[in-house]
N, C-alpha and C. Protein backbone atom coordinates (compact mmCIF):
# COMPACT_ATOMS: atom_id res chain seq x y z
N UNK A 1 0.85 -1.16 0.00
CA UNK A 1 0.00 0.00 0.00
C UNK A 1 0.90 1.24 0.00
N UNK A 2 0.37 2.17 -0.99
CA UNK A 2 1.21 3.26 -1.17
C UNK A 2 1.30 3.98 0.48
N UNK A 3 2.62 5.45 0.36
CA UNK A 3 1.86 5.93 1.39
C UNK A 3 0.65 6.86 1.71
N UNK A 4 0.18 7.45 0.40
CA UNK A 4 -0.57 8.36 -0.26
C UNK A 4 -1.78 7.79 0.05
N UNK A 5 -2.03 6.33 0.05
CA UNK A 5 -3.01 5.69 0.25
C UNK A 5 -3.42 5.67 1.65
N UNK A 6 -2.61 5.12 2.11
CA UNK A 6 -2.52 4.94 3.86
C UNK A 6 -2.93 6.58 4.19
N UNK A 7 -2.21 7.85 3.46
CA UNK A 7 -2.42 9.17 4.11
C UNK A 7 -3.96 9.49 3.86
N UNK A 8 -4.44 9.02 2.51
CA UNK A 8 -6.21 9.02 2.04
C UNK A 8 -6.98 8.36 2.72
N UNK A 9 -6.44 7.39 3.53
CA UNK A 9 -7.43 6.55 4.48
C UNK A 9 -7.50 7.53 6.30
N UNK A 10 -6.47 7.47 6.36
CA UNK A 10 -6.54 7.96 7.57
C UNK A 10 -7.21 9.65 7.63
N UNK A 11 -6.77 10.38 6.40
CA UNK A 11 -7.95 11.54 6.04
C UNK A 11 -9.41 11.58 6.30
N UNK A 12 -9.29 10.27 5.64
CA UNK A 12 -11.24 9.48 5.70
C UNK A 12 -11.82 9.63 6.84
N UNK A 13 -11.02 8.59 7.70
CA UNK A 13 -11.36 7.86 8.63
C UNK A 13 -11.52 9.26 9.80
N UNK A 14 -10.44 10.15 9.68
CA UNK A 14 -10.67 11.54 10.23
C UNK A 14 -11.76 12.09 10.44
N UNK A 15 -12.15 12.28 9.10
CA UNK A 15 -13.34 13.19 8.58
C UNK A 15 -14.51 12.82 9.27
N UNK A 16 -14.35 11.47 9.31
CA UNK A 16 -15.87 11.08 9.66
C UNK A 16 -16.15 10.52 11.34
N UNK A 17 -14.52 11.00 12.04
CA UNK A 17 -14.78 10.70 13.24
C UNK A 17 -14.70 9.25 13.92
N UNK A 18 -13.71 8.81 13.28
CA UNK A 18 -13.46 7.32 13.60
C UNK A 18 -11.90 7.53 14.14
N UNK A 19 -12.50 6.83 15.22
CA UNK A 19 -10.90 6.59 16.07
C UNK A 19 -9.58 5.67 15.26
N UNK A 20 -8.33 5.99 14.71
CA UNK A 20 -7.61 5.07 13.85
C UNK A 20 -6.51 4.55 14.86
N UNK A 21 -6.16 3.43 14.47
CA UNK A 21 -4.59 3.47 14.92
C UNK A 21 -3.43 2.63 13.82
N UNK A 22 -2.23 3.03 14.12
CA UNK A 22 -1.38 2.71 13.16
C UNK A 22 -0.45 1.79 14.11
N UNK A 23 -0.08 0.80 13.32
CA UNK A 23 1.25 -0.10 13.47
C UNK A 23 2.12 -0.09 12.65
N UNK A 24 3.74 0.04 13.62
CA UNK A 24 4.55 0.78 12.99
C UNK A 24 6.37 -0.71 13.34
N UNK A 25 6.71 -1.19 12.32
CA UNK A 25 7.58 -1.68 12.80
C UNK A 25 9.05 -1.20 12.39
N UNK A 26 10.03 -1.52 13.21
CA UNK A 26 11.24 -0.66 12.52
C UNK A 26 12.23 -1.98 13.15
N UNK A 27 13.64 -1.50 12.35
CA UNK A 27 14.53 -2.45 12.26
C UNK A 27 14.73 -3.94 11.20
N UNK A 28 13.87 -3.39 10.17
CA UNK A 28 13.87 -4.44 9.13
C UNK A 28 15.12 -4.19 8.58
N UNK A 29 15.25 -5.86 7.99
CA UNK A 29 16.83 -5.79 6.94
C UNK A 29 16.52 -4.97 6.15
N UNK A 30 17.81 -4.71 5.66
CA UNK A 30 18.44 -3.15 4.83
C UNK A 30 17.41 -2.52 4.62
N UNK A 31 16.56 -1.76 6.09
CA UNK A 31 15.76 -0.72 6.31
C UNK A 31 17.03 0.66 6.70
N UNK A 32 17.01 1.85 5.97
CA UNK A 32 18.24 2.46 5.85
C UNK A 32 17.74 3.72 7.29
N UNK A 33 18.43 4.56 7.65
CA UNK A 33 18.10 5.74 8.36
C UNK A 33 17.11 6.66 7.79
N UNK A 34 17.31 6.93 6.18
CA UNK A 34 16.48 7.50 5.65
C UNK A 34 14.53 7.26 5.41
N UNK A 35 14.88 5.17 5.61
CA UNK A 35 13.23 4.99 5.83
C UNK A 35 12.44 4.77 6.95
N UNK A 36 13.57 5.28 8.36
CA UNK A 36 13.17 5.04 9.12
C UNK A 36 12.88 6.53 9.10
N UNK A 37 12.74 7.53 8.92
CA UNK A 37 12.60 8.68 9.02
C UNK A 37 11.81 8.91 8.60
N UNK A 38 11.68 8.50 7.19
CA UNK A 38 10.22 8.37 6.45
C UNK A 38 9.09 8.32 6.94
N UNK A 39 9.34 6.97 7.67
CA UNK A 39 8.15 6.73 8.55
C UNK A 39 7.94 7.18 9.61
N UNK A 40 8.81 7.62 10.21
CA UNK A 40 8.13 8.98 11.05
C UNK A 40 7.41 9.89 10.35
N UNK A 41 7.91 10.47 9.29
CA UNK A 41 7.32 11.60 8.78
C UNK A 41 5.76 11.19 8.41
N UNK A 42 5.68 9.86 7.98
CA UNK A 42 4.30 8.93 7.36
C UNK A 42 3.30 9.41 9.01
N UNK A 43 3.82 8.72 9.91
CA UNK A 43 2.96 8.79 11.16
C UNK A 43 2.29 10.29 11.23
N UNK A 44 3.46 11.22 11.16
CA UNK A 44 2.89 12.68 11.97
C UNK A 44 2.53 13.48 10.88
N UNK A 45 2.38 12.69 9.73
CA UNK A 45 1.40 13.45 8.79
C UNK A 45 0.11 12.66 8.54
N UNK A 46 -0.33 11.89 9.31
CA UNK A 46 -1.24 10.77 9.49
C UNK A 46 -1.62 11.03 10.53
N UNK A 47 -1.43 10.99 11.85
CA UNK A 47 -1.87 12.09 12.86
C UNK A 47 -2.92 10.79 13.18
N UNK A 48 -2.90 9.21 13.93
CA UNK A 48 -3.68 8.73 14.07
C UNK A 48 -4.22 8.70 15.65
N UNK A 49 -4.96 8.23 16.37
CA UNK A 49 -5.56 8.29 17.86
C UNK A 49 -4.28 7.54 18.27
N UNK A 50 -3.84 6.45 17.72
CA UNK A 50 -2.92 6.06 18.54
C UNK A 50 -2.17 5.18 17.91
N UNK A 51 -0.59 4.41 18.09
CA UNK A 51 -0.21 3.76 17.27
C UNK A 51 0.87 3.22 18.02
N UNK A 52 1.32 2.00 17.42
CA UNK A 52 2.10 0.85 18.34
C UNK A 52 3.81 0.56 17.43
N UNK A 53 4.90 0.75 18.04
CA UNK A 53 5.87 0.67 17.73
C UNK A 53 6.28 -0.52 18.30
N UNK A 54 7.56 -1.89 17.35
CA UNK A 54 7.66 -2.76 17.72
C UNK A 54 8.67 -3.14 16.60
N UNK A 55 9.57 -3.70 17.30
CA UNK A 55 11.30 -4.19 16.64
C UNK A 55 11.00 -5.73 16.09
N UNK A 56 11.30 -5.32 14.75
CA UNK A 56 11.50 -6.40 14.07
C UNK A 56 12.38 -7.67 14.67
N UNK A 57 11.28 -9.14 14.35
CA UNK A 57 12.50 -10.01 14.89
C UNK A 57 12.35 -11.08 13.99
N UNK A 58 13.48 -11.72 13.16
CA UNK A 58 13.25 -12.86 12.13
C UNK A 58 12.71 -14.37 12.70
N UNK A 59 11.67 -14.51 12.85
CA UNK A 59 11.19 -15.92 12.75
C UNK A 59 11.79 -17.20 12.00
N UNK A 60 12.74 -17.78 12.63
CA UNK A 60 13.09 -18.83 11.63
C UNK A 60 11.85 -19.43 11.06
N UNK A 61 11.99 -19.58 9.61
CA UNK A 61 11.03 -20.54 8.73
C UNK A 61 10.18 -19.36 7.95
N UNK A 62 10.58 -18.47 8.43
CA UNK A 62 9.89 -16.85 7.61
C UNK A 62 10.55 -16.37 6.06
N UNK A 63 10.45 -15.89 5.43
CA UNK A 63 11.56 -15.21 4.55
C UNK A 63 12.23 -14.06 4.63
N UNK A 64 11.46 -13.68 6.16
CA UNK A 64 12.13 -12.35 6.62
C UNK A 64 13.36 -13.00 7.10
N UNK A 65 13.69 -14.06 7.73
CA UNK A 65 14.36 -14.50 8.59
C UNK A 65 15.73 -15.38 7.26
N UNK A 66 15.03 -15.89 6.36
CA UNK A 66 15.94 -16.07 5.20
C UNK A 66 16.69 -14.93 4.99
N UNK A 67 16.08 -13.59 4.45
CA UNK A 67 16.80 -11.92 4.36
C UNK A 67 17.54 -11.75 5.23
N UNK A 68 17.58 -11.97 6.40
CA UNK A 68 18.02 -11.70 7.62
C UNK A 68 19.52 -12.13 7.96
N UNK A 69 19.39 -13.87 7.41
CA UNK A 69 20.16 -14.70 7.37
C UNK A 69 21.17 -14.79 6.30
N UNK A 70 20.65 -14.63 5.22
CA UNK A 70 21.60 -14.17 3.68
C UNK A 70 22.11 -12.86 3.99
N UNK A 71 22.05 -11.78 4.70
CA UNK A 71 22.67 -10.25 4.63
C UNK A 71 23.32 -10.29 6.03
N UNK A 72 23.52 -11.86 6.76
CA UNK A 72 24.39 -12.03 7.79
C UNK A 72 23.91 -10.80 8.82
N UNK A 73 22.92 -10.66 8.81
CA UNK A 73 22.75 -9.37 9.98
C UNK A 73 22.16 -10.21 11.72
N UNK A 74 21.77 -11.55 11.87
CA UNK A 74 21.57 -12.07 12.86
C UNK A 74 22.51 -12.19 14.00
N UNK A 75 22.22 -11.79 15.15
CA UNK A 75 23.58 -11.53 16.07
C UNK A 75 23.08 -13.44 16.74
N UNK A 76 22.80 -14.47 16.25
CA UNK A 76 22.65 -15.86 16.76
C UNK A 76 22.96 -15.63 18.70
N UNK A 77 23.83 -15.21 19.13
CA UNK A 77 24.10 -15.55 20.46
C UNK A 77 22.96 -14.81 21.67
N UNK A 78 22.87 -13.42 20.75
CA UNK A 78 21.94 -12.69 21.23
C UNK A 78 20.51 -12.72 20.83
N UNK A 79 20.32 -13.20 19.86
CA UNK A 79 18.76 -13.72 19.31
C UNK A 79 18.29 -15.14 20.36
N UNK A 80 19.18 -16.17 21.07
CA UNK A 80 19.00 -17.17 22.08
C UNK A 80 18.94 -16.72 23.28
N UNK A 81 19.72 -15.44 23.88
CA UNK A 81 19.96 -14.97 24.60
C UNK A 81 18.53 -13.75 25.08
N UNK A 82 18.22 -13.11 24.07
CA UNK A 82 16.83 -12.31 24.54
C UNK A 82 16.01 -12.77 24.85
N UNK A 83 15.53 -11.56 26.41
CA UNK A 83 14.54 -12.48 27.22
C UNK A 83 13.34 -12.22 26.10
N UNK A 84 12.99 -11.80 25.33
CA UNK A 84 11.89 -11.24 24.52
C UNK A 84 11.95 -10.36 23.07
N UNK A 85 11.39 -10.24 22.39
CA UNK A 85 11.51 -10.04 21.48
C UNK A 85 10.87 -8.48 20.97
N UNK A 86 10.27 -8.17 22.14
CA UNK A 86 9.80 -6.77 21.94
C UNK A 86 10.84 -5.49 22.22
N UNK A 87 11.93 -5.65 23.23
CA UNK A 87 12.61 -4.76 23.69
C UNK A 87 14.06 -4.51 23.08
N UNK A 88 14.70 -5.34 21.74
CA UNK A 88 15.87 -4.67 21.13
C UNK A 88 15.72 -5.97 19.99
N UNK A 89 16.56 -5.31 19.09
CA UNK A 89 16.73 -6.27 17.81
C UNK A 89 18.04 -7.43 18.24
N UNK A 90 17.84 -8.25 17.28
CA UNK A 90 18.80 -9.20 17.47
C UNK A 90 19.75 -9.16 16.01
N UNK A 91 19.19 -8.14 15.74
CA UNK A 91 19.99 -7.90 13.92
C UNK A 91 21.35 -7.16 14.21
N UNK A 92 22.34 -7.29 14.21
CA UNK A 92 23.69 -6.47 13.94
C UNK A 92 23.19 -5.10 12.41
N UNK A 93 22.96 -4.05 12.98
CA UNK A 93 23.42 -3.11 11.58
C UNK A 93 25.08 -2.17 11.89
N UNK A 94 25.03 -3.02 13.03
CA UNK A 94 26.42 -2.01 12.93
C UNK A 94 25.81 -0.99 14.35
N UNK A 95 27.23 -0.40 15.14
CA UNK A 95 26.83 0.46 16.13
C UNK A 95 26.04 2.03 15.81
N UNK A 96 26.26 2.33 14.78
CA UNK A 96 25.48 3.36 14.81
C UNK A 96 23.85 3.36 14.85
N UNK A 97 23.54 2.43 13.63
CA UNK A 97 22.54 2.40 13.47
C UNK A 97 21.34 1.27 14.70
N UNK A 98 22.56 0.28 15.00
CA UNK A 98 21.57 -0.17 16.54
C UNK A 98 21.60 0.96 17.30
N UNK A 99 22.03 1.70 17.51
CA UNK A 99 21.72 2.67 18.14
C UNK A 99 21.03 3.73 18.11
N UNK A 100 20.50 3.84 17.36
CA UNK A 100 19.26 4.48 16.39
C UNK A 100 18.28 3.72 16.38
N UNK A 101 18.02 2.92 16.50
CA UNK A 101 17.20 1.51 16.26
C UNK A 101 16.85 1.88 18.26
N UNK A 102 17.73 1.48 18.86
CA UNK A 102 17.27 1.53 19.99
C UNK A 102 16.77 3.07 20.67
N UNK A 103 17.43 3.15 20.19
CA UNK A 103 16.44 4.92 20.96
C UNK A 103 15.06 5.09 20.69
N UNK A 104 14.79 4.58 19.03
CA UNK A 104 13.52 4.92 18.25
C UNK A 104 12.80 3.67 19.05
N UNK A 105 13.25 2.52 19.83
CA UNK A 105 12.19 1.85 20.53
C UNK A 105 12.05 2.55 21.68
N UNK A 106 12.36 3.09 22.16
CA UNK A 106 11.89 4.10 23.04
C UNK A 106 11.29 5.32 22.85
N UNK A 107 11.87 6.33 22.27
CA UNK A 107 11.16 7.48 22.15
C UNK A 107 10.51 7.48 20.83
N UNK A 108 10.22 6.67 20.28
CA UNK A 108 9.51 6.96 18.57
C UNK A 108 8.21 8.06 18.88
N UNK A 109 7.49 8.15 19.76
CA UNK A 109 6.73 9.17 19.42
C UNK A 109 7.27 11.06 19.92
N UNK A 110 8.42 10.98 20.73
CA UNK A 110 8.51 11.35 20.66
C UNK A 110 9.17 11.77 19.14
N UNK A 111 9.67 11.74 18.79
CA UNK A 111 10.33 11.97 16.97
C UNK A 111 8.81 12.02 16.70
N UNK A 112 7.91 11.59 16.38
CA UNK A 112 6.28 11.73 15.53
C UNK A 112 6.13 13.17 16.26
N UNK A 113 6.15 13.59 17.66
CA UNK A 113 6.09 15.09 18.27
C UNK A 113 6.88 16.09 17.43
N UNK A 114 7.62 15.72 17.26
CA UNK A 114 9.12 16.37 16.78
C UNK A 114 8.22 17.24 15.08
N UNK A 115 8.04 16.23 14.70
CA UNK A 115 7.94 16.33 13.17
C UNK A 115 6.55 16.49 12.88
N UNK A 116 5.76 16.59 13.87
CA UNK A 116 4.07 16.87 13.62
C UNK A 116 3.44 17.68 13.35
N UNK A 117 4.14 18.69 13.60
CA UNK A 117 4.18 20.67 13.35
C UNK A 117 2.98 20.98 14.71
N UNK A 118 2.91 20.09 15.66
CA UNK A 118 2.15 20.62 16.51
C UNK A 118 2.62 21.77 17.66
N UNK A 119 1.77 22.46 18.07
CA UNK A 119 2.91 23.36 18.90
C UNK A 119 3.40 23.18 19.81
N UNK A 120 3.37 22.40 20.86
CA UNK A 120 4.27 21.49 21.48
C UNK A 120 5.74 20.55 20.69
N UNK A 121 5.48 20.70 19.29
CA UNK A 121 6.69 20.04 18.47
C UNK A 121 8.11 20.67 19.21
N UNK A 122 8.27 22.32 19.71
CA UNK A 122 9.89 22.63 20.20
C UNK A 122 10.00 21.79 21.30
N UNK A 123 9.00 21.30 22.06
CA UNK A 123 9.51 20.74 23.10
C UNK A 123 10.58 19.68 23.24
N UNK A 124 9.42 18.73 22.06
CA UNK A 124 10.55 17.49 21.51
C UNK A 124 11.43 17.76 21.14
N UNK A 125 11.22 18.69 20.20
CA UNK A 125 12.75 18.72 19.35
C UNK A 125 13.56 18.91 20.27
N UNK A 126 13.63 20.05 21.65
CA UNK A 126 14.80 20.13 22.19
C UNK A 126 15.33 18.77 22.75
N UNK A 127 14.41 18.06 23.25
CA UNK A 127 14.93 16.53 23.91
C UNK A 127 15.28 15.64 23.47
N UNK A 128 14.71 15.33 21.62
CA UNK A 128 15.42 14.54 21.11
C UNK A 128 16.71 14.95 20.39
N UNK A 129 16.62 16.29 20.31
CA UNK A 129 18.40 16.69 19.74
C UNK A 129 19.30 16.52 21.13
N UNK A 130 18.91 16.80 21.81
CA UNK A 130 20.11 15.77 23.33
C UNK A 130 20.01 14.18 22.75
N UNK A 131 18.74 13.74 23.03
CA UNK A 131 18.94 12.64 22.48
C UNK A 131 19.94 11.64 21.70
N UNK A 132 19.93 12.64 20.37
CA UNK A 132 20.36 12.34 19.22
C UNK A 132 21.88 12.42 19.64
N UNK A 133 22.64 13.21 20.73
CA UNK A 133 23.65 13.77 20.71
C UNK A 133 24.60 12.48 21.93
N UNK A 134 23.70 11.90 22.31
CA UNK A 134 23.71 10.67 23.22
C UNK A 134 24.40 9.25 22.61
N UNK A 135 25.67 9.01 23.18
CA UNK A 135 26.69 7.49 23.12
C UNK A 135 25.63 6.50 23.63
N UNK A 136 26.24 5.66 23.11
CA UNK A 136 25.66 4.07 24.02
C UNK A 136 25.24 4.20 25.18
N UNK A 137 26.82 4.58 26.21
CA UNK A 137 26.55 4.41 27.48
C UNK A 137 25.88 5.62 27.86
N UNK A 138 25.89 6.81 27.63
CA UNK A 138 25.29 7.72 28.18
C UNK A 138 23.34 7.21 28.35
N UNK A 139 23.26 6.96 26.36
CA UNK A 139 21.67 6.67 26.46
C UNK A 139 21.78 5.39 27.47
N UNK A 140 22.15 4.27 27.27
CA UNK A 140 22.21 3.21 28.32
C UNK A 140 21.29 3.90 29.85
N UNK A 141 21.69 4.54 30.27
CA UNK A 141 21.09 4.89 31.92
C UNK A 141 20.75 5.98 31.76
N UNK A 142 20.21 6.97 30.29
CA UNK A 142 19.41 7.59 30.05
C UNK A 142 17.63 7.44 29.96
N UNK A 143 17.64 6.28 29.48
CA UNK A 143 16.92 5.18 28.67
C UNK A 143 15.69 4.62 29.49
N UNK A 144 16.29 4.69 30.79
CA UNK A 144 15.81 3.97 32.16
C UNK A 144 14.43 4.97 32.44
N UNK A 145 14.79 6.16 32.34
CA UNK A 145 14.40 7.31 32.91
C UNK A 145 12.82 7.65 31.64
N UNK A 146 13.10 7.49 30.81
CA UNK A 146 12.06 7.92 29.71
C UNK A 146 10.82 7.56 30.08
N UNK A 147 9.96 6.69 30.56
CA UNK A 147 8.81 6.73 31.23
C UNK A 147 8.03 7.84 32.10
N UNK A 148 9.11 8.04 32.66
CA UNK A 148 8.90 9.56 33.53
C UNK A 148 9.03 10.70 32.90
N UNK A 149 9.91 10.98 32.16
CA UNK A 149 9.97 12.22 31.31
C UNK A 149 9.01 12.03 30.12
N UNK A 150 8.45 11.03 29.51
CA UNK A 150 7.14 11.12 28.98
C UNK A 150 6.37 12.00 29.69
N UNK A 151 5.84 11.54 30.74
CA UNK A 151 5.02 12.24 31.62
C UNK A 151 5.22 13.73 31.73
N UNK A 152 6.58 14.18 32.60
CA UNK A 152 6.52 15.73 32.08
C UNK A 152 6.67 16.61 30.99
N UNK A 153 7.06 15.71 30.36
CA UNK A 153 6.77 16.20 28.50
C UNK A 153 5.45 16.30 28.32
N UNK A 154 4.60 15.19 28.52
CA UNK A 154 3.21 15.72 28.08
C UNK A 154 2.60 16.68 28.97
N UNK A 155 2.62 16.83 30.01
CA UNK A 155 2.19 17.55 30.65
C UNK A 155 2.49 19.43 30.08
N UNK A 156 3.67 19.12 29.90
CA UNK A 156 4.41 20.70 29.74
C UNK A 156 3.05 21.09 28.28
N UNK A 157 3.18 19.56 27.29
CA UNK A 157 1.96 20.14 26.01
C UNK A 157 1.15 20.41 26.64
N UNK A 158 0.59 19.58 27.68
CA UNK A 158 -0.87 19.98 28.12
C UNK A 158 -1.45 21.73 28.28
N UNK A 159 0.03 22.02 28.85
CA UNK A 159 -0.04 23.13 29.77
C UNK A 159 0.11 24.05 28.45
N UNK A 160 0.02 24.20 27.36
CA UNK A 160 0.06 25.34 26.58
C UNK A 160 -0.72 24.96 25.42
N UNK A 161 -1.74 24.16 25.70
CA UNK A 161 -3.05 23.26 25.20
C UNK A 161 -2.68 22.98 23.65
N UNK A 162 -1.29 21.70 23.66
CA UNK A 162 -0.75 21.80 22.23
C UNK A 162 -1.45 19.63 21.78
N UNK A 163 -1.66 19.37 20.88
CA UNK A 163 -1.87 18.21 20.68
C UNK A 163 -0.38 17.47 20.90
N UNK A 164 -0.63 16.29 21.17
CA UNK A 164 0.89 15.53 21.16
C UNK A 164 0.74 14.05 21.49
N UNK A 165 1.18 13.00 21.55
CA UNK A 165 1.34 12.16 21.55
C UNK A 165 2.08 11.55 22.85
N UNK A 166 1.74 10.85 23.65
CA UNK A 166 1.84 10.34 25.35
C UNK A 166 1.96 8.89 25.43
N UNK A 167 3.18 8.54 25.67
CA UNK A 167 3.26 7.02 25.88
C UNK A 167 2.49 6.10 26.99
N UNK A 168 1.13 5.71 26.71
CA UNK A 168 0.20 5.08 27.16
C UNK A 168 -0.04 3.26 27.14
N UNK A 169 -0.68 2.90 28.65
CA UNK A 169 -1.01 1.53 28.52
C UNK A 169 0.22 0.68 28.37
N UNK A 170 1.21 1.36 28.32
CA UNK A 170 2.57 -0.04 27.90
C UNK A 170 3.65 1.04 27.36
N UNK A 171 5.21 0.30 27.07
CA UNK A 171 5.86 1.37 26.67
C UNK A 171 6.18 1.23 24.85
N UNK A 172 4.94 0.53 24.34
CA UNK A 172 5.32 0.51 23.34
C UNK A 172 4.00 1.11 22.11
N UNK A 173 3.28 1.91 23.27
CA UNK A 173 1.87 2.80 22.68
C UNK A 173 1.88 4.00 22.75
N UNK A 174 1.53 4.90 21.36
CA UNK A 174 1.61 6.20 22.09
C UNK A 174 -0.13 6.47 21.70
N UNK A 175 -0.37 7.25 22.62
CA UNK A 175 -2.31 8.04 21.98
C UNK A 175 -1.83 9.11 21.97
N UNK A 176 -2.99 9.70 21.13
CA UNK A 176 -3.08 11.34 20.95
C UNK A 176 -3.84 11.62 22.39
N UNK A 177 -3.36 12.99 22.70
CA UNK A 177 -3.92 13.66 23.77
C UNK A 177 -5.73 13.53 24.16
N UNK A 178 -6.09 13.76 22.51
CA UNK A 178 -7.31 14.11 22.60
C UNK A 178 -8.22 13.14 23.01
N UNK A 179 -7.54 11.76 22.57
CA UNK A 179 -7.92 10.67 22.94
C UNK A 179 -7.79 10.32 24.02
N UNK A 180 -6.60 10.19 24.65
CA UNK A 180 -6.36 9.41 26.22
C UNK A 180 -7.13 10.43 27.00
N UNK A 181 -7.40 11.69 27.10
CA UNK A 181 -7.67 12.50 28.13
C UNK A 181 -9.78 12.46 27.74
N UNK A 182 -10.06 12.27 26.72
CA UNK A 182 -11.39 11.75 26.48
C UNK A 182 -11.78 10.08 26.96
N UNK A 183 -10.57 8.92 27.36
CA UNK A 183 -10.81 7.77 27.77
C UNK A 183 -10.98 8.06 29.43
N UNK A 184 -9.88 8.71 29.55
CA UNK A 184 -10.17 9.51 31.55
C UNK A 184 -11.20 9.82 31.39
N UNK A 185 -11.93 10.46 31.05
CA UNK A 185 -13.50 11.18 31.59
C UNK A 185 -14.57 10.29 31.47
N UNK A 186 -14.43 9.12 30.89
CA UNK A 186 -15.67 7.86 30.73
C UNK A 186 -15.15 7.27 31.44
């Protein structure tokens, strides 16, 4: 599905007052920096109630997991070794880009804030350009902390009544404001 398509549906689905949500996966083989960006940009011009971020993991017997396996990107010791499959890849792209990979499992909505043109967007931006500016070890026991600074991040939008996106229900959901704070009142 194009993305033009996906952007015409979720227009629709807008218009007429239907709650959407999007699923979003990242860390696919030779998925580059540039399409992971993309798809940020796809999300926060899509603007859905809520949407679920989640790290690719090759299923042996898949053909993702064939791709995976032919472009030698499987780290084997650490794919046996993860307690789970939701919280980091088991793909080697190399340190930069796992590291990019891992931040975006954490803060991905914030980056959708970033790039949403909402007016709460400077907020993000200032936190994910620290972010961005963040080593291994620094994010390492940075990383810990992001649950909580969700919280006063959204709050700070709240407080200058900007739309934004709030990591809800789990740490791998974000809702729109308008939504989670309309599920509180029922």
């Amino acid at each position: 599905m194009s993305n033009k398509k996906i952007e015409e549906a979720f227009r629709s689905a807008d218009k007429k007052g239907i709650h959407t949500s999007a699923f979003v996966m990242i860390g696919i083989p030779k998925e580059t920096k540039e399409d992971l960006f993309a798809t940020i940009d796809l999300i926060a011009r899509i603007k859905p109630g809520r949407f679920r971020w989640s790290i690719f993991f090759p299923y042996k017997g898949t053909y993702a997991y064939t791709i995976s396996e032919r472009e030698g990107l499987i780290d084997y010791k650490k794919m046996f070794n993860l307690p789970n499959f939701t919280d980091e890849s088991c793909l080697d792209f190399g340190e930069e880009h796992n590291l990019l990979i891992d931040k975006l499992a954490h803060i991905f909505p914030w980056y959708v804030n970033m790039r949403a043109g909402f007016p709460a967007s400077f907020i993000y931006e200032k936190r994910v350009k620290e972010i961005e500016q963040m080593g291994r070890e620094k994010w390492d026991s940075f990383k810990k902390e992001v649950l909580y600074i969700d919280e006063e991040l959204s709050k700070k939008a709240l407080a200058i009544g900007s739309h934004h996106y709030a990591i809800k229900y789990n740490r791998f959901t974000a809702v729109k404001d308008d939504w989670y704070l309309g599920e509180q009142e029922n």
